[in-house]
Structure formats: structure tokens, C-alpha cells
C-alpha atoms as a PDB file:
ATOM      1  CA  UNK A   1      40.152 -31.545  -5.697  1.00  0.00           C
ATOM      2  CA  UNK A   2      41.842 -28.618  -4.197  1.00  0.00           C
ATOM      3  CA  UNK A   3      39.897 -26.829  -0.947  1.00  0.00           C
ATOM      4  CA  UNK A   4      40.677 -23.706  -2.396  1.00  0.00           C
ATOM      5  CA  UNK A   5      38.247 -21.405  -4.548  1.00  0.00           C
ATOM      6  CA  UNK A   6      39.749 -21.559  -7.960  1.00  0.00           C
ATOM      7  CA  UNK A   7      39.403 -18.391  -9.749  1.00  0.00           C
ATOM      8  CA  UNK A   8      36.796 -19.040 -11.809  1.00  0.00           C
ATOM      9  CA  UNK A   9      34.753 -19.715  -8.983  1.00  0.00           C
ATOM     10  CA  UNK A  10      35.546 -16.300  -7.642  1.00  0.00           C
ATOM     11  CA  UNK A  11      35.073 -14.908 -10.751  1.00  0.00           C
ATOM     12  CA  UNK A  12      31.192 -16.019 -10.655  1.00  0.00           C
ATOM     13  CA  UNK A  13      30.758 -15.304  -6.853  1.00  0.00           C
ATOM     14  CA  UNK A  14      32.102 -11.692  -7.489  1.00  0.00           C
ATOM     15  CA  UNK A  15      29.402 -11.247 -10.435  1.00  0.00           C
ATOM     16  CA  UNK A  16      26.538 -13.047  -8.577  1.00  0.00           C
ATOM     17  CA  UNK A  17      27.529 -10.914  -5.865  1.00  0.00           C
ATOM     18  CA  UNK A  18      27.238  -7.667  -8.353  1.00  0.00           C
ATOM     19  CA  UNK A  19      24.368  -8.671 -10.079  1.00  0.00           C
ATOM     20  CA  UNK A  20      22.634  -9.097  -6.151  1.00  0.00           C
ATOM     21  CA  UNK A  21      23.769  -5.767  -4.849  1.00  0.00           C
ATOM     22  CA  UNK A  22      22.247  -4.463  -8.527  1.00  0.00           C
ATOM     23  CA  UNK A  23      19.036  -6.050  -8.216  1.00  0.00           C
ATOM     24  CA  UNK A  24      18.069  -6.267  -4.248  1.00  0.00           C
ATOM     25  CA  UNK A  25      19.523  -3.250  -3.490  1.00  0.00           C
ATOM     26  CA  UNK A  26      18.749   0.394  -4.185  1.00  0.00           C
ATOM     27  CA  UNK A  27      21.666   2.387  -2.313  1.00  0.00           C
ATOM     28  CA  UNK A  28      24.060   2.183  -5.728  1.00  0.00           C
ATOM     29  CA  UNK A  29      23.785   3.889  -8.676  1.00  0.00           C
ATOM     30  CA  UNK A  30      23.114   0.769 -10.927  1.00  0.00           C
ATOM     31  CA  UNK A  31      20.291  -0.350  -7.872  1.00  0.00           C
ATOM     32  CA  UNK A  32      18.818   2.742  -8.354  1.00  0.00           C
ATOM     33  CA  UNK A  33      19.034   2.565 -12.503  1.00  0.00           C
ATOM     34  CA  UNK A  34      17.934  -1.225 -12.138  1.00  0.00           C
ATOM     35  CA  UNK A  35      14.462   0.228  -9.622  1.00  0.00           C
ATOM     36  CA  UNK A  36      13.794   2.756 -12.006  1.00  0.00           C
ATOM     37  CA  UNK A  37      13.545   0.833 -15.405  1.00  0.00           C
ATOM     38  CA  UNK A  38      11.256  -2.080 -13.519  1.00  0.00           C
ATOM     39  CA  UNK A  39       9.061   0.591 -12.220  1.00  0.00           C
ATOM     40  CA  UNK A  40       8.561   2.259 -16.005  1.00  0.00           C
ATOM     41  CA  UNK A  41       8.263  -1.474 -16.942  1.00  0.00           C
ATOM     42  CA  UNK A  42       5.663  -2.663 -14.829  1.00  0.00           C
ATOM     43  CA  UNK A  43       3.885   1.252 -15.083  1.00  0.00           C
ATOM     44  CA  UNK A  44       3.483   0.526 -19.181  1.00  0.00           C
ATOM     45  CA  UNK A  45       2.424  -2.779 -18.581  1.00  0.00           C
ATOM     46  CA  UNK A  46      -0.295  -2.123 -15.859  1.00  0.00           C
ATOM     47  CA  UNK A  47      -1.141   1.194 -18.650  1.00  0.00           C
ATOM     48  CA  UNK A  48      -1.835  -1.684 -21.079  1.00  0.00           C
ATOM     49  CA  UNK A  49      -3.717  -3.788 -19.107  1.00  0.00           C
ATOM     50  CA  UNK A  50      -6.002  -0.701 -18.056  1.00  0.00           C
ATOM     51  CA  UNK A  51      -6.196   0.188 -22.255  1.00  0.00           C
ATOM     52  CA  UNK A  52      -7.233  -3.338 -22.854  1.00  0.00           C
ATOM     53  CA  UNK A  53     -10.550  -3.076 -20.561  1.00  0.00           C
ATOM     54  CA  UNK A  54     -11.704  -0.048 -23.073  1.00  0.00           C
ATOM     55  CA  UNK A  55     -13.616  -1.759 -25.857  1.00  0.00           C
ATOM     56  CA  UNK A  56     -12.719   0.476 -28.595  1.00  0.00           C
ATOM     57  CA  UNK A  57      -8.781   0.350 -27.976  1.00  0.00           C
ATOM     58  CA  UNK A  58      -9.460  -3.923 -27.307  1.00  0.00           C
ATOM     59  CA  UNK A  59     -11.303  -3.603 -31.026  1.00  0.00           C
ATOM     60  CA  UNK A  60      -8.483  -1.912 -32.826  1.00  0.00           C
ATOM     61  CA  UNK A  61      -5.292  -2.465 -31.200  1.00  0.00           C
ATOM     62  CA  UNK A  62      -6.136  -5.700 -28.819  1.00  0.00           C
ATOM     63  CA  UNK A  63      -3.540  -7.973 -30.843  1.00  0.00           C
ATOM     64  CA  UNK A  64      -0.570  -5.362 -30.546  1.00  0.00           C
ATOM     65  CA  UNK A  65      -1.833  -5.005 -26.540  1.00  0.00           C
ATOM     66  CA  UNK A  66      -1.336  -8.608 -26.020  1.00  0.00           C
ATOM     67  CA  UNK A  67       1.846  -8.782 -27.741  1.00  0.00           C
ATOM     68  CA  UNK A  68       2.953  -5.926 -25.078  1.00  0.00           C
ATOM     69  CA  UNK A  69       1.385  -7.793 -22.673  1.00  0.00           C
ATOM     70  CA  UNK A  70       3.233 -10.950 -23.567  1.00  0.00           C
ATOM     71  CA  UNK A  71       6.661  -9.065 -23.578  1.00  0.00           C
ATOM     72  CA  UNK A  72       6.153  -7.789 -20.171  1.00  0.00           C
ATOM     73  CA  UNK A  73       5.272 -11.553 -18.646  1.00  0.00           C
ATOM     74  CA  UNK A  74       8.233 -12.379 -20.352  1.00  0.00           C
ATOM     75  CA  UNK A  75      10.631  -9.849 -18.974  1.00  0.00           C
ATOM     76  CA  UNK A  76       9.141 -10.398 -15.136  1.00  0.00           C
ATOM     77  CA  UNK A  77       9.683 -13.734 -15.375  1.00  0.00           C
ATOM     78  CA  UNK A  78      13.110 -13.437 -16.503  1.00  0.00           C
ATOM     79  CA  UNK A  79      13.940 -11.381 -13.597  1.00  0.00           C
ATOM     80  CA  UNK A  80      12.165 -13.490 -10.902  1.00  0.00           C
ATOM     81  CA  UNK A  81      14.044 -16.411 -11.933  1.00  0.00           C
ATOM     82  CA  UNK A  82      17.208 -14.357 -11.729  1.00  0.00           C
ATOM     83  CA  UNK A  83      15.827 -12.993  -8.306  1.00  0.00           C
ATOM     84  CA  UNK A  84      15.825 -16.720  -6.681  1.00  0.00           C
ATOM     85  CA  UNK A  85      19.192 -17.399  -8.612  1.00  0.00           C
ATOM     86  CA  UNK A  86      21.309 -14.607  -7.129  1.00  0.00           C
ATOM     87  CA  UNK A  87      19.361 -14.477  -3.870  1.00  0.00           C
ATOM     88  CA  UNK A  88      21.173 -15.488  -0.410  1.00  0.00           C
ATOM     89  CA  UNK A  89      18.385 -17.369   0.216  1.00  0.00           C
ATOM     90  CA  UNK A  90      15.963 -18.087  -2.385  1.00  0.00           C
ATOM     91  CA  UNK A  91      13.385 -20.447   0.236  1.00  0.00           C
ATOM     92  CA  UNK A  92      13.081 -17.055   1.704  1.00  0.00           C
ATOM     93  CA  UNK A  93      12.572 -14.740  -0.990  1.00  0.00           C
ATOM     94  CA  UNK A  94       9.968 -17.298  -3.088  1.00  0.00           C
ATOM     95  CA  UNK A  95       8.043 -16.414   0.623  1.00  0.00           C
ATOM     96  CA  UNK A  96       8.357 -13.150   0.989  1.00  0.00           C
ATOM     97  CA  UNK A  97       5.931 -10.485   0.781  1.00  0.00           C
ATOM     98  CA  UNK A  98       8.048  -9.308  -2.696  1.00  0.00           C
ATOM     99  CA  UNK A  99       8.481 -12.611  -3.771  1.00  0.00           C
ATOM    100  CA  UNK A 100       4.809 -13.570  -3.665  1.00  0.00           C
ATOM    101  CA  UNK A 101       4.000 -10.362  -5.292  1.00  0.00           C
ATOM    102  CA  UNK A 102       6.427 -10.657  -7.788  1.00  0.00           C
ATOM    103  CA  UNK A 103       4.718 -14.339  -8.612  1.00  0.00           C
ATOM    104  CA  UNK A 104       1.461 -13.378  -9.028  1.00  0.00           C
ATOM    105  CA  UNK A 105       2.441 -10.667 -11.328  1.00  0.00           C
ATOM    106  CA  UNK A 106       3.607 -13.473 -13.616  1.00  0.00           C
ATOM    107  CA  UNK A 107       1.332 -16.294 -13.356  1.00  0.00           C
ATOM    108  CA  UNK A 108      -2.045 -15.147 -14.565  1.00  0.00           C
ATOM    109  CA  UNK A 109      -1.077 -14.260 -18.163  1.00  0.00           C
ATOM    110  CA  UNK A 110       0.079 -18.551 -18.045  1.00  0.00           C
ATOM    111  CA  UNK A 111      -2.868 -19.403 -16.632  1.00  0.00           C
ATOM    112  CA  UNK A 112      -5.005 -17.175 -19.447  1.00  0.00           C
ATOM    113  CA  UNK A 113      -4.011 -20.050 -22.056  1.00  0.00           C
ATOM    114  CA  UNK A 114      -5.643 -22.653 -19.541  1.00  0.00           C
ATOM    115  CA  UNK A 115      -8.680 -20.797 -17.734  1.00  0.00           C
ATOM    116  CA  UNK A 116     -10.448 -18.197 -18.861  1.00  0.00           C
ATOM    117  CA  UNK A 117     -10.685 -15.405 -15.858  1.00  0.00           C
ATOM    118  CA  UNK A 118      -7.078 -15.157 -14.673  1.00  0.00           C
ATOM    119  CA  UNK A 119      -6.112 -12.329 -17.384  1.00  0.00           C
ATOM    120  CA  UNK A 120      -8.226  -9.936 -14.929  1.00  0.00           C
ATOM    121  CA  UNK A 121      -5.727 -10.546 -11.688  1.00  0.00           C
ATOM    122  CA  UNK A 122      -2.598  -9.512 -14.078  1.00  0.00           C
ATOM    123  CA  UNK A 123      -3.914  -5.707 -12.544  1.00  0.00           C
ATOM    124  CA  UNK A 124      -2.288  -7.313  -9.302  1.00  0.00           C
ATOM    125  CA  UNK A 125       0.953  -6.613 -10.994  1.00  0.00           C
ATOM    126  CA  UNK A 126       0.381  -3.059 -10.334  1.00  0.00           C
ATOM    127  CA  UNK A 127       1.254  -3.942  -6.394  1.00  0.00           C
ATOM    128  CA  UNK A 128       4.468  -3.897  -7.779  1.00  0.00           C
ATOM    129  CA  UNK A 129       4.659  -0.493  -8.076  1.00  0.00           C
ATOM    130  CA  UNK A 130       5.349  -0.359  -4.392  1.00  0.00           C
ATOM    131  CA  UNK A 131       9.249  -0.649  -4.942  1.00  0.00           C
ATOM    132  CA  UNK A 132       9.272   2.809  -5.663  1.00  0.00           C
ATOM    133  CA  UNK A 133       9.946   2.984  -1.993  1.00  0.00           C
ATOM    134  CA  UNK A 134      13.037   1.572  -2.290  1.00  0.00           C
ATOM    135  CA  UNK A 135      13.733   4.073  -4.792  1.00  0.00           C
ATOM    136  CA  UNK A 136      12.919   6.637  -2.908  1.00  0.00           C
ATOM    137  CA  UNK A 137      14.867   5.287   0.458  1.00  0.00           C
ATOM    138  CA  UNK A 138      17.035   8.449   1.182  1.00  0.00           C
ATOM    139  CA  UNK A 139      17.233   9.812   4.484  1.00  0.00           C
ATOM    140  CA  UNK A 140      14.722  12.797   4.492  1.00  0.00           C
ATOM    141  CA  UNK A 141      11.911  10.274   3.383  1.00  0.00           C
ATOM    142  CA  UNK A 142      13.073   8.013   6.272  1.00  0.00           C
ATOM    143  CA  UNK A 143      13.143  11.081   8.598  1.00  0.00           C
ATOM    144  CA  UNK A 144       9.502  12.199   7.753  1.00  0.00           C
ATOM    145  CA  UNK A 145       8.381   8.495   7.584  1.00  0.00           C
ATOM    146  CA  UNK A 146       9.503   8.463  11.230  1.00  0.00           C
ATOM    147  CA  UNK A 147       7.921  11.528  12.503  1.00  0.00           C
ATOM    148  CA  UNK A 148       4.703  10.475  10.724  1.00  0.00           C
ATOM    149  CA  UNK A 149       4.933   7.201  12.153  1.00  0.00           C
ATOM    150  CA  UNK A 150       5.220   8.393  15.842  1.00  0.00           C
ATOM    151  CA  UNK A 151       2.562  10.691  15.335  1.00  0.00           C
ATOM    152  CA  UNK A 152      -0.039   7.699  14.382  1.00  0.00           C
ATOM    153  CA  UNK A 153       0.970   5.595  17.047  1.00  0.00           C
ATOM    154  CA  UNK A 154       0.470   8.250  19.707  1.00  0.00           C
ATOM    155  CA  UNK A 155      -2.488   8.803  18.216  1.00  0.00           C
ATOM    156  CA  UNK A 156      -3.385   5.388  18.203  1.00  0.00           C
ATOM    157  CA  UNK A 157      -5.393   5.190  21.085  1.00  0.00           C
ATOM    158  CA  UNK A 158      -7.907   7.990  20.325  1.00  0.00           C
ATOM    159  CA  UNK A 159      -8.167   7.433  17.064  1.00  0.00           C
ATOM    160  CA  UNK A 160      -9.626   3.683  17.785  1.00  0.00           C
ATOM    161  CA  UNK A 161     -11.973   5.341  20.643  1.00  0.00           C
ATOM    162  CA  UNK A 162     -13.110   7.598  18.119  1.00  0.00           C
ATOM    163  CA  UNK A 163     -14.004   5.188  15.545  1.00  0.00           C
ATOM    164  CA  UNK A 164     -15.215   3.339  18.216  1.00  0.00           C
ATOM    165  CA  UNK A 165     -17.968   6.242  18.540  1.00  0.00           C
ATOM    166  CA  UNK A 166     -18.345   6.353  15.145  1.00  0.00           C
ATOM    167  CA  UNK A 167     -19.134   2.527  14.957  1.00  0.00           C
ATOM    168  CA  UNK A 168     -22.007   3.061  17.390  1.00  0.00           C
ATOM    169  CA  UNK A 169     -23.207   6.221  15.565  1.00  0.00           C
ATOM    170  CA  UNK A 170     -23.582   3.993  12.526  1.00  0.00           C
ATOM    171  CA  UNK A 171     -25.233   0.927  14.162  1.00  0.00           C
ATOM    172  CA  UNK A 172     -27.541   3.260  15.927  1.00  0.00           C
ATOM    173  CA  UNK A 173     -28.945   5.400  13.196  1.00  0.00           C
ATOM    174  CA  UNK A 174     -28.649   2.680  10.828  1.00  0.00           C
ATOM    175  CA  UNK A 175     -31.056   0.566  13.537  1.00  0.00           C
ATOM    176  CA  UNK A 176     -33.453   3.874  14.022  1.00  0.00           C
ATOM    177  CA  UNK A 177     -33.785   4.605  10.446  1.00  0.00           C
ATOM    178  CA  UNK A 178     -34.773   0.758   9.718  1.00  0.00           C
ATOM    179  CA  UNK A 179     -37.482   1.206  12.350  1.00  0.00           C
ATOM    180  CA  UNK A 180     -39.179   4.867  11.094  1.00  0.00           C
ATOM    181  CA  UNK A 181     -38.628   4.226   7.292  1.00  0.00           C
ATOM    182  CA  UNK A 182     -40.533   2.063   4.868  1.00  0.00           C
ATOM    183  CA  UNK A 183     -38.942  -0.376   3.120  1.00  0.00           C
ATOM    184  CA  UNK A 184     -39.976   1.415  -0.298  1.00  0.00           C
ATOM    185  CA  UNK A 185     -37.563   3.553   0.650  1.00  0.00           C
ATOM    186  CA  UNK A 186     -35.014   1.576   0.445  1.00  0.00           C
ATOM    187  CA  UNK A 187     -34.505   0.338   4.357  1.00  0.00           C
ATOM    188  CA  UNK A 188     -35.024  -3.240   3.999  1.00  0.00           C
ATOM    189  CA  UNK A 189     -32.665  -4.741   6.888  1.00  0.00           C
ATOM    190  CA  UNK A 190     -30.463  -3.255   9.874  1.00  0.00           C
ATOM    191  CA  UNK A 191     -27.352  -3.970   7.808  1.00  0.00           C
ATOM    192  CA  UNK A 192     -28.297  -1.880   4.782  1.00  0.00           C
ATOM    193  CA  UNK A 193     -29.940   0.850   7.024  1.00  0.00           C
ATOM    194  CA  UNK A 194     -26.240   0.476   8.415  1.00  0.00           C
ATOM    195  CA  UNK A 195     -24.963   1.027   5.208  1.00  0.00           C
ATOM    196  CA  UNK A 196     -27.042   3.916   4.316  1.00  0.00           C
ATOM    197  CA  UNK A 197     -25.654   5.316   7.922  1.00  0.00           C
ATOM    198  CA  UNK A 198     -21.807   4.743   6.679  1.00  0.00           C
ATOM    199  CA  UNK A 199     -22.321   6.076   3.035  1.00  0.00           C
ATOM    200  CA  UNK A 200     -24.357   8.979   4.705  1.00  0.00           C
ATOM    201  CA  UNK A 201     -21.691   9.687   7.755  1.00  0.00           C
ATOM    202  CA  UNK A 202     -18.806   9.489   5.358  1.00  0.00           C
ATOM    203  CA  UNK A 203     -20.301  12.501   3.302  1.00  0.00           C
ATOM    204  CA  UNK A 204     -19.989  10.137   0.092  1.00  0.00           C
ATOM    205  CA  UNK A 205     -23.893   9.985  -0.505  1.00  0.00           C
ATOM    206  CA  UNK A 206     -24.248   7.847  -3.154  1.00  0.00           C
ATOM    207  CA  UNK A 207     -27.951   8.406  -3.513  1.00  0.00           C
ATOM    208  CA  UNK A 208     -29.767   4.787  -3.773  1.00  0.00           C
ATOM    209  CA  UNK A 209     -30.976   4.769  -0.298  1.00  0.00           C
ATOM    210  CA  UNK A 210     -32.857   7.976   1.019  1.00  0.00           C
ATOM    211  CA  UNK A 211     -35.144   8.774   3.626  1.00  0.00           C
ATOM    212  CA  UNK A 212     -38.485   9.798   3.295  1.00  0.00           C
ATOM    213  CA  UNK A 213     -39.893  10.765   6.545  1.00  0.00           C
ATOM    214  CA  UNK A 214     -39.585  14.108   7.865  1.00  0.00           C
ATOM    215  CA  UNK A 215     -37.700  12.531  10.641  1.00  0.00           C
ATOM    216  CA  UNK A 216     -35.834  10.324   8.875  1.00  0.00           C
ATOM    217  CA  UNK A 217     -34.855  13.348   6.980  1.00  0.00           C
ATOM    218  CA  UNK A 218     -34.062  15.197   9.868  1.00  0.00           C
ATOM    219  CA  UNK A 219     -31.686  12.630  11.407  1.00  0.00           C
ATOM    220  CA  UNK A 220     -29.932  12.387   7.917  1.00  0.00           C
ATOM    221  CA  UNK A 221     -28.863  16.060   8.944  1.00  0.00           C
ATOM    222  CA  UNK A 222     -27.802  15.440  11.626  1.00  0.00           C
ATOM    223  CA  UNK A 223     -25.580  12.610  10.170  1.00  0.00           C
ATOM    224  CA  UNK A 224     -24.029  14.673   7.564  1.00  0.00           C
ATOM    225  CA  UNK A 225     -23.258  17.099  10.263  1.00  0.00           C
ATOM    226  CA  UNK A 226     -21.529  14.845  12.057  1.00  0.00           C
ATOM    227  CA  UNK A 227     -19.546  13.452   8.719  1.00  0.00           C
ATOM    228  CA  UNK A 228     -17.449  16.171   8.717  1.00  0.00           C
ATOM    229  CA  UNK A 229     -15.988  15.189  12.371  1.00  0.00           C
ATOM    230  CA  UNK A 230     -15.204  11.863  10.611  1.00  0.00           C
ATOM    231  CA  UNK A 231     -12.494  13.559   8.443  1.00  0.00           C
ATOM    232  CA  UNK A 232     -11.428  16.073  10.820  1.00  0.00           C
ATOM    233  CA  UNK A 233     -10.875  14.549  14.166  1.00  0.00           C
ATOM    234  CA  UNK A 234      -8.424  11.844  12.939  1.00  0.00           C
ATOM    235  CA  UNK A 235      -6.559  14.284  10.846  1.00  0.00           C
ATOM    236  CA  UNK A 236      -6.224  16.998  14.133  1.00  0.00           C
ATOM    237  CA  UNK A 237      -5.384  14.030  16.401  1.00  0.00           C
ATOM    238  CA  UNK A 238      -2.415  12.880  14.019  1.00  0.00           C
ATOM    239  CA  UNK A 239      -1.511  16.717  13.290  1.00  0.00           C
ATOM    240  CA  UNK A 240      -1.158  17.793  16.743  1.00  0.00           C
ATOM    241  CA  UNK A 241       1.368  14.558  17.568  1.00  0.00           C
ATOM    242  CA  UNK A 242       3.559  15.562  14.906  1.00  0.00           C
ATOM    243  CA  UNK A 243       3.705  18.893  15.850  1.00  0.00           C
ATOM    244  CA  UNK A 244       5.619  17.203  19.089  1.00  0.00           C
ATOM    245  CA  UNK A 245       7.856  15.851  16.508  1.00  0.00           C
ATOM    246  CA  UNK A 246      10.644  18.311  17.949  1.00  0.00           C
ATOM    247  CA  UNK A 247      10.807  15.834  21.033  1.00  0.00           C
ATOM    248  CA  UNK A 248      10.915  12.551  19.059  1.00  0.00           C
ATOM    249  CA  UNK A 249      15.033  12.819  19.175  1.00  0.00           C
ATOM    250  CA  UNK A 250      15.022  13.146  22.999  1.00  0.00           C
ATOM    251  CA  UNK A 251      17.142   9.442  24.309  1.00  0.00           C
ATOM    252  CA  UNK A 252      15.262   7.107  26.515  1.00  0.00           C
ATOM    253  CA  UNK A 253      18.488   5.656  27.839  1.00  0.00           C
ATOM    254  CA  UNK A 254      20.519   8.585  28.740  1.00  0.00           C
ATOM    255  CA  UNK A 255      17.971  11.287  28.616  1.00  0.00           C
ATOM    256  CA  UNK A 256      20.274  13.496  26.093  1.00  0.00           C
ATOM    257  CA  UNK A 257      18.205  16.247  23.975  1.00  0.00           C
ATOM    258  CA  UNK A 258      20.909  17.348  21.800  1.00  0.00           C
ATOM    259  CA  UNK A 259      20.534  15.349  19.089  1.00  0.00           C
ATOM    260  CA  UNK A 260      20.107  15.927  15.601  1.00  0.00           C
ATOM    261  CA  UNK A 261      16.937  16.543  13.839  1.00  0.00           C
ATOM    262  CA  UNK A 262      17.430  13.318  11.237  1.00  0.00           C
ATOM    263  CA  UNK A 263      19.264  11.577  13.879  1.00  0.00           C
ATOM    264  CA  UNK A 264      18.613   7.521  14.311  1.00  0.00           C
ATOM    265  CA  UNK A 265      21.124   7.144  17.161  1.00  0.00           C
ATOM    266  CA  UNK A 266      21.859   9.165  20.525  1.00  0.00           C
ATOM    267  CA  UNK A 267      25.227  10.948  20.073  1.00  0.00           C
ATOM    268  CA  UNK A 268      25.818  10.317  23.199  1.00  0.00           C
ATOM    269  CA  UNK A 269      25.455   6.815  24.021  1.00  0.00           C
ATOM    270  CA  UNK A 270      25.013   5.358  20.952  1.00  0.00           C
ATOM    271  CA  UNK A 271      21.450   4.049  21.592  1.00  0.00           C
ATOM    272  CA  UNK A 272      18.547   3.589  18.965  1.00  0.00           C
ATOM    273  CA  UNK A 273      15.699   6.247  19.423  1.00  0.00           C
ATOM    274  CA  UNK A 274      12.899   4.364  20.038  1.00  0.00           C
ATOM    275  CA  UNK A 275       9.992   7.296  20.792  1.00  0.00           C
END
């Protein structure tokens, strides 16, 4: 047996080779072509899911939604399989974060014709949709991904301190309002006084809990009051960091400041920018 590749072996590692640059990656044209047909496929499939929940639609068109469905479970498992043939390392993609997703958007349309139940978790499938940032990887995204990035973690600190406040707020007034309202009212434990506190704080008021005390009512006020601070301080503390953004290209390693807006590397030294 000669050492040498012969050339139909080269022949198949130059398509696998193809067909991996095609399917993993999104920096070519046929990537890109390849990202964008599996996102309409999995958005039309997750579309028919969602139309199969609505009893009128399951009533009159159920059997041509499950034959959609069935196509779709079909065509994802085609291309997983073909994902852990032409991948490097297939061990690591089955255990990826995408290869796990891309599992359990197959799996629960099998397991329909065995359990009854699993047809509901085929919505995870619509986790898929995430790989439309990989479709979207171009350099101004990755630029204002950065920026935003920065800006949370500088922000990090006060924006845990913060909800740190707000934790106490809501454990607080959730505790007080268990101890002046009746339980007709609705305050039957700490943690559901707590919840009425959250629901209240976060301004979405859904209504089934409400005070009926004078100063019960009173300290609801207050609460809602304060709710706006709940949307506003976070968003102020992020927006002010990124308005430093102009300083996130300064070099820790050889101080330089003239680099490039969109810039990755110093220009200088060649070092990654790490603010």
C-alpha cells in the first residue's frame, strides 16, 4: 500500500474540506448562502409550529402542518449528520453549545411517535435562530459588539450594587405589605407579598394582588415611583461607559492612542486591545 495520498483520496479531502468551509463557516459567499437558507428554514418551521398551537389552523390544515413539520426534521437531521461527518472533530461538535442545540431541534418530533409531550419542545428549535450572528459577523457588528461589551463590564460593578438595592427594596416592602394587609387581599406569605413588590417595582402591574389599606396604598406609590429608577439607572450607567468608547482603542502595553476606531490590534506593537 503506497504512503502516499492517492488522488482520489485528495479528491474527497478537498470536497470534505469545501463542504466544511461551506457549512461551519460564514466568511465565503457559499457560508453566507448556506446561513441564510437554514435560517429561512428553521424561521418557517418554528412559523409552523407556532400555527399549529391555534386550534382553528390545527382543525383545517393540521395534516399539511405536520407534513411541513416532518420535512423540516428531515432536512435538520440531514445536515447534523453531515455536520459530525465533515467536522474536524465531531466528539467536539456533538458537545458543543451548537451541537446540542442543533440535537434537540431534531429529536422531539422522534420522540412524538413514542411519548406524547415532546412535540411541545420542537419550539426549542427556534434557539437556532441564533446563527444569524454568524451571518451577521462583519466588522462594524464586531466593532459595536465591543464597545457595548466594555461599556457593561465597566458598568458591572454598579449595576450589581444597584440591583443589590433593588433586591432589598423588594424584600422589604414585600415583608411590610404582608404585615399591614389582609390576606383577602391577596398577601398570603412574604414570598408573594415579594412578588407583588417585583411585579409592582417593575411597573408591569399585573393586577391580581392589590393593596387595600390606605397605607398599603400609599407605599404602592411610592414603589411605582421608584420603578422607573429600575429602567433608568442601568440604562444611564451603561450609556455613560460607552460614551468613553473613544478611549477603548488606547494600548495597555505601549500606551499608543493613535489607533483606529475599528482597530483589534495596536499599530504599534502589535498587541491585542484588551480595555
Amino acid at each position: 500500500m503506497s504512503k502516499y495520498p492517492s488522488i482520489r483520496d485528495k479528491k474527497f479531502k478537498s470536497y470534505r474540506h469545501k463542504w466544511h468551509d461551506i457549512i461551519f463557516g460564514a466568511d465565503t459567499k457559499e457560508g453566507r448562502r448556506f446561513d441564510i437558507w437554514l435560517l429561512w428554514a428553521i424561521l418557517i418551521s418554528v412559523l409552523a409550529i407556532m400555527a399549529e398551537s391555534v386550534n382553528d389552523i390545527q382543525q383545517n390544515y393540521g395534516e399539511y402542518l405536520n407534513y411541513v413539520e416532518y420535512f423540516f426534521t428531515i432536512v435538520f437531521t440531514i445536515e447534523y449528520l453531515v455536520r459530525i461527518y465533515i467536522s474536524d472533530n465531531p466528539k467536539k461538535y456533538i458537545f458543543s453549545f451548537w451541537g446540542i442545540i442543533d440535537l434537540l431541534a431534531t429529536i422531539p418530533t422522534y420522540l412524538g411517535f413514542f411519548i406524547q409531550g415532546p412535540e411541545v419542545f420542537r419550539i426549542l428549535r427556534t434557539a437556532r435562530l441564533l446563527r444569524v450572528f454568524r451571518v451577521l459577523r462583519l466588522t462594524s457588528f464586531l466593532v459595536e459588539a465591543k464597545v457595548l461589551g466594555h461599556a457593561v463590564r465597566r458598568s458591572g460593578a454598579k449595576i450589581t450594587v444597584f440591583f443589590g438595592f433593588v433586591l432589598i427594596v423588594v424584600v422589604v416592602m414585600g415583608t411590610v405589605m404582608y404585615t399591614i394587609e389582609p390576606p383577602e387581599a391577596g398577601f398570603t406569605s412574604i414570598p408573594r407579598s415579594i412578588y407583588w413588590a417585583i411585579v409592582t417595582l417593575t411597573t408591569v402591574g399585573y393586577g391580581d394582588i392589590a393593596p387595600v389599606t390606605a397605607l398599603g396604598q400609599f407605599l404602592s406609590a411610592i414603589l411605582m415611583i421608584l420603578g422607573y429608577a429600575v429602567i433608568a439607572v442601568p440604562t444611564g450607567l451603561v450609556s455613560v461607559e460607552m460614551s468613553k468608547g473613544h478611549i477603548l482603542n488606547n494600548c495597555q502595553e505601549c500606551g499608543n492612542r493613535d489607533n483606529d476606531k475599528d482597530a483589534f490590534y495596536c499599530k504599534r506593537c502589535g498587541h491585542e486591545i484588551l480595555n
